[in-house]
C-alpha atoms as a PDB file:
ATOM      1  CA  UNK A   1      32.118  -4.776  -6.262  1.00  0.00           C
ATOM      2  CA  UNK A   2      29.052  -6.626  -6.981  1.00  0.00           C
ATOM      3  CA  UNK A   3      29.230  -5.913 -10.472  1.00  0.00           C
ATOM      4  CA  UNK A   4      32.432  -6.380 -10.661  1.00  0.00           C
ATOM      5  CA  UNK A   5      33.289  -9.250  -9.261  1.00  0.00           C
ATOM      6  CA  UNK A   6      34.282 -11.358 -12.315  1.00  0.00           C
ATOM      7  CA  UNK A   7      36.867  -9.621 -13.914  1.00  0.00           C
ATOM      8  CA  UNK A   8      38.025  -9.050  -9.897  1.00  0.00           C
ATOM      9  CA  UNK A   9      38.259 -13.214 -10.108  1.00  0.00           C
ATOM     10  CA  UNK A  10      40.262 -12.932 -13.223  1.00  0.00           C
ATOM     11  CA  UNK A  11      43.194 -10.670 -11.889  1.00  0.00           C
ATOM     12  CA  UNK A  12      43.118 -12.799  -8.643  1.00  0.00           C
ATOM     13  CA  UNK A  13      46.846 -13.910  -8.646  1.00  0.00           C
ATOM     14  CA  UNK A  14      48.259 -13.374  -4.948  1.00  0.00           C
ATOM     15  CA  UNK A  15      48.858 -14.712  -3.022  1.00  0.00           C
ATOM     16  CA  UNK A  16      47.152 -17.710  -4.866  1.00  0.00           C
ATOM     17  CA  UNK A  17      45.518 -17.897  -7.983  1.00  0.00           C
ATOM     18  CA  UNK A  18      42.381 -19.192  -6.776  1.00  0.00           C
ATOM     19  CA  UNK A  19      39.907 -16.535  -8.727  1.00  0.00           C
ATOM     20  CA  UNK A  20      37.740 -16.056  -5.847  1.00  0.00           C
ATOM     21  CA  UNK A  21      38.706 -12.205  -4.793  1.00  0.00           C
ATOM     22  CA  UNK A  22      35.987 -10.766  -6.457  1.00  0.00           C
ATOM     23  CA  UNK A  23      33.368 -13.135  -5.211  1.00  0.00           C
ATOM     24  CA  UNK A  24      34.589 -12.421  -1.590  1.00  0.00           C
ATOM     25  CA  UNK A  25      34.726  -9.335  -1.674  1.00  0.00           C
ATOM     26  CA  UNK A  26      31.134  -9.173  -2.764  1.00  0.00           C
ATOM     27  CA  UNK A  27      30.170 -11.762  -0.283  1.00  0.00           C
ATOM     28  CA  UNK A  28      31.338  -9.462   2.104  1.00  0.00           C
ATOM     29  CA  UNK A  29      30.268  -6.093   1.104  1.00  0.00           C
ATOM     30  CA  UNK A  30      26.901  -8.063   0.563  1.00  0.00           C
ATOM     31  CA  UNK A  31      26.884  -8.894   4.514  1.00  0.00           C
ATOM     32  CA  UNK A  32      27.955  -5.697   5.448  1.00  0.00           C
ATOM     33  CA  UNK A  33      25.421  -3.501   3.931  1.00  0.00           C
ATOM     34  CA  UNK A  34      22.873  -6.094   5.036  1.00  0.00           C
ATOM     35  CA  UNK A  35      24.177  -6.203   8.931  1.00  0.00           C
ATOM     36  CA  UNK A  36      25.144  -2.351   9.451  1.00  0.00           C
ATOM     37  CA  UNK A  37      23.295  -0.557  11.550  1.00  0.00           C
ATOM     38  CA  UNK A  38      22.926   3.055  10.350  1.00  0.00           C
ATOM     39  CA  UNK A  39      22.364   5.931  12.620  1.00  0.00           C
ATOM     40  CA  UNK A  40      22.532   9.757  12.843  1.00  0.00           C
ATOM     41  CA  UNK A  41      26.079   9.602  14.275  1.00  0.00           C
ATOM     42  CA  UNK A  42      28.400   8.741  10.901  1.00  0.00           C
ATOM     43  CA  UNK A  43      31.172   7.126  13.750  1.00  0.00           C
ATOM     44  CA  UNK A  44      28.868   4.764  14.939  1.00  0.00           C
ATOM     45  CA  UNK A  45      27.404   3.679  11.596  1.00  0.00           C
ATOM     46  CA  UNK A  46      30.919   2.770  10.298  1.00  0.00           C
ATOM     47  CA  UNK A  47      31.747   1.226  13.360  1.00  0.00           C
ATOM     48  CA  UNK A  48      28.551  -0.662  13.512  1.00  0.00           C
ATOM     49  CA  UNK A  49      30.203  -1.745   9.398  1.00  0.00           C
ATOM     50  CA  UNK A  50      33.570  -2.475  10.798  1.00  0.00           C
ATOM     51  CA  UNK A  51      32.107  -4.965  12.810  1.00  0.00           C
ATOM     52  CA  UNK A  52      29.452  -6.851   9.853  1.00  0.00           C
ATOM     53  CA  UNK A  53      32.105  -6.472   7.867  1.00  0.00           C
ATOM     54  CA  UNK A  54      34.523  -8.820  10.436  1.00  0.00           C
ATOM     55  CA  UNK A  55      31.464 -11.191  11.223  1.00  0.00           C
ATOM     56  CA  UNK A  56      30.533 -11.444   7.556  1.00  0.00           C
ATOM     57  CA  UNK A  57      34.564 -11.367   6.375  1.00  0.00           C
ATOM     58  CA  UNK A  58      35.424 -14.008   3.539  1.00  0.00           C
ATOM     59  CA  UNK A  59      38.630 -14.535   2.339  1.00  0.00           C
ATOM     60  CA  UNK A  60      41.567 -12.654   2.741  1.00  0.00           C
ATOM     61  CA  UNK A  61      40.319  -9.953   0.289  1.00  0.00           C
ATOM     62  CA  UNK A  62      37.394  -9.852   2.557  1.00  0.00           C
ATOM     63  CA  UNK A  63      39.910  -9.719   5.523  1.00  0.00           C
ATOM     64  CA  UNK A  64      41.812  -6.796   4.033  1.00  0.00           C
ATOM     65  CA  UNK A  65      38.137  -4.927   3.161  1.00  0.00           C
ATOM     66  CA  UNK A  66      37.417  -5.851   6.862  1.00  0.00           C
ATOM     67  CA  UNK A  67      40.973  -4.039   8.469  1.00  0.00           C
ATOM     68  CA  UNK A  68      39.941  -0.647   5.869  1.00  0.00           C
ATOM     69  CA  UNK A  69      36.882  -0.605   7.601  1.00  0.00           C
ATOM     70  CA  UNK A  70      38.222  -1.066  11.254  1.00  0.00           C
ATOM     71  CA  UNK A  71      40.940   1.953  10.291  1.00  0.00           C
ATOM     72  CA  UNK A  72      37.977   4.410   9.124  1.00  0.00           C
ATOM     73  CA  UNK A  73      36.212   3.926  12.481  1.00  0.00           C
ATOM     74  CA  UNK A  74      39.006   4.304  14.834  1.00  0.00           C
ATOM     75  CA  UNK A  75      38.752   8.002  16.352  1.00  0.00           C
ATOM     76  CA  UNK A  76      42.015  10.357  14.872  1.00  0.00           C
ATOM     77  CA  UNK A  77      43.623  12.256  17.728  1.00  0.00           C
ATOM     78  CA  UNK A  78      42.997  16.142  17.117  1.00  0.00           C
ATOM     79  CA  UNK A  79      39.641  15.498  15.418  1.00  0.00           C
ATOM     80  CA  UNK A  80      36.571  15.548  18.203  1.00  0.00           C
ATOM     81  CA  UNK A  81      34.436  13.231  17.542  1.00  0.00           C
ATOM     82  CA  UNK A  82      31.372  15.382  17.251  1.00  0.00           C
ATOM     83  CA  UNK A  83      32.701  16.016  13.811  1.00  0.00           C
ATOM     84  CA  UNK A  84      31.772  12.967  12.847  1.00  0.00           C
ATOM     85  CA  UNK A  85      28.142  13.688  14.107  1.00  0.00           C
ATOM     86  CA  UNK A  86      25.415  14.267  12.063  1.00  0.00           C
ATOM     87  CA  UNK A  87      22.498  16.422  13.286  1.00  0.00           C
ATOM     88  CA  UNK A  88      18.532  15.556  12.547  1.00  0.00           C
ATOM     89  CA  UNK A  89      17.168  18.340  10.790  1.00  0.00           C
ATOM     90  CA  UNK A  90      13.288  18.805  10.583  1.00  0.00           C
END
């Protein structure tokens, strides 16, 4: 996103064209990866993302980013979450 943040800017047309999608996304994935808080368990370290990512949101591209996020944490039914686990090896 970082990278490609200015031709991002130039499609920006909805639901204004304002040109700044590609700089908030990046603002946001910027905060994210700065705030998460990564563990052993791959659950908790995207939830521990969903929730940078909705302190650190800007914009409503950021917004959107934020509500992908909050969707990969949430636990599916049928899946146990030990799946999502991942064990230390040594």
């Amino acid at each position: 996103m970082i990278d490609h943040q200015d031709p991002l800017n130039r499609i920006n047309v909805f639901p204004v064209p304002d040109g700044d999608t590609g700089t908030n996304l990046a603002a946001t994935r910027s905060h994210t990866m700065g705030s998460t808080r990564v563990t052993y368990s791959v659950g908790d370290t995207i939830g521990s993302m969903s929730d940078a990512a909705i302190i650190g949101a800007r914009g409503n591209s950021g917004a959107i980013f934020t509500q992908f996020l909050a969707d990969s944490a949430r636990p599916r039914p049928n899946r146990p979450a030990s799946r999502w686990s991942c064990s230390r090896t040594r």
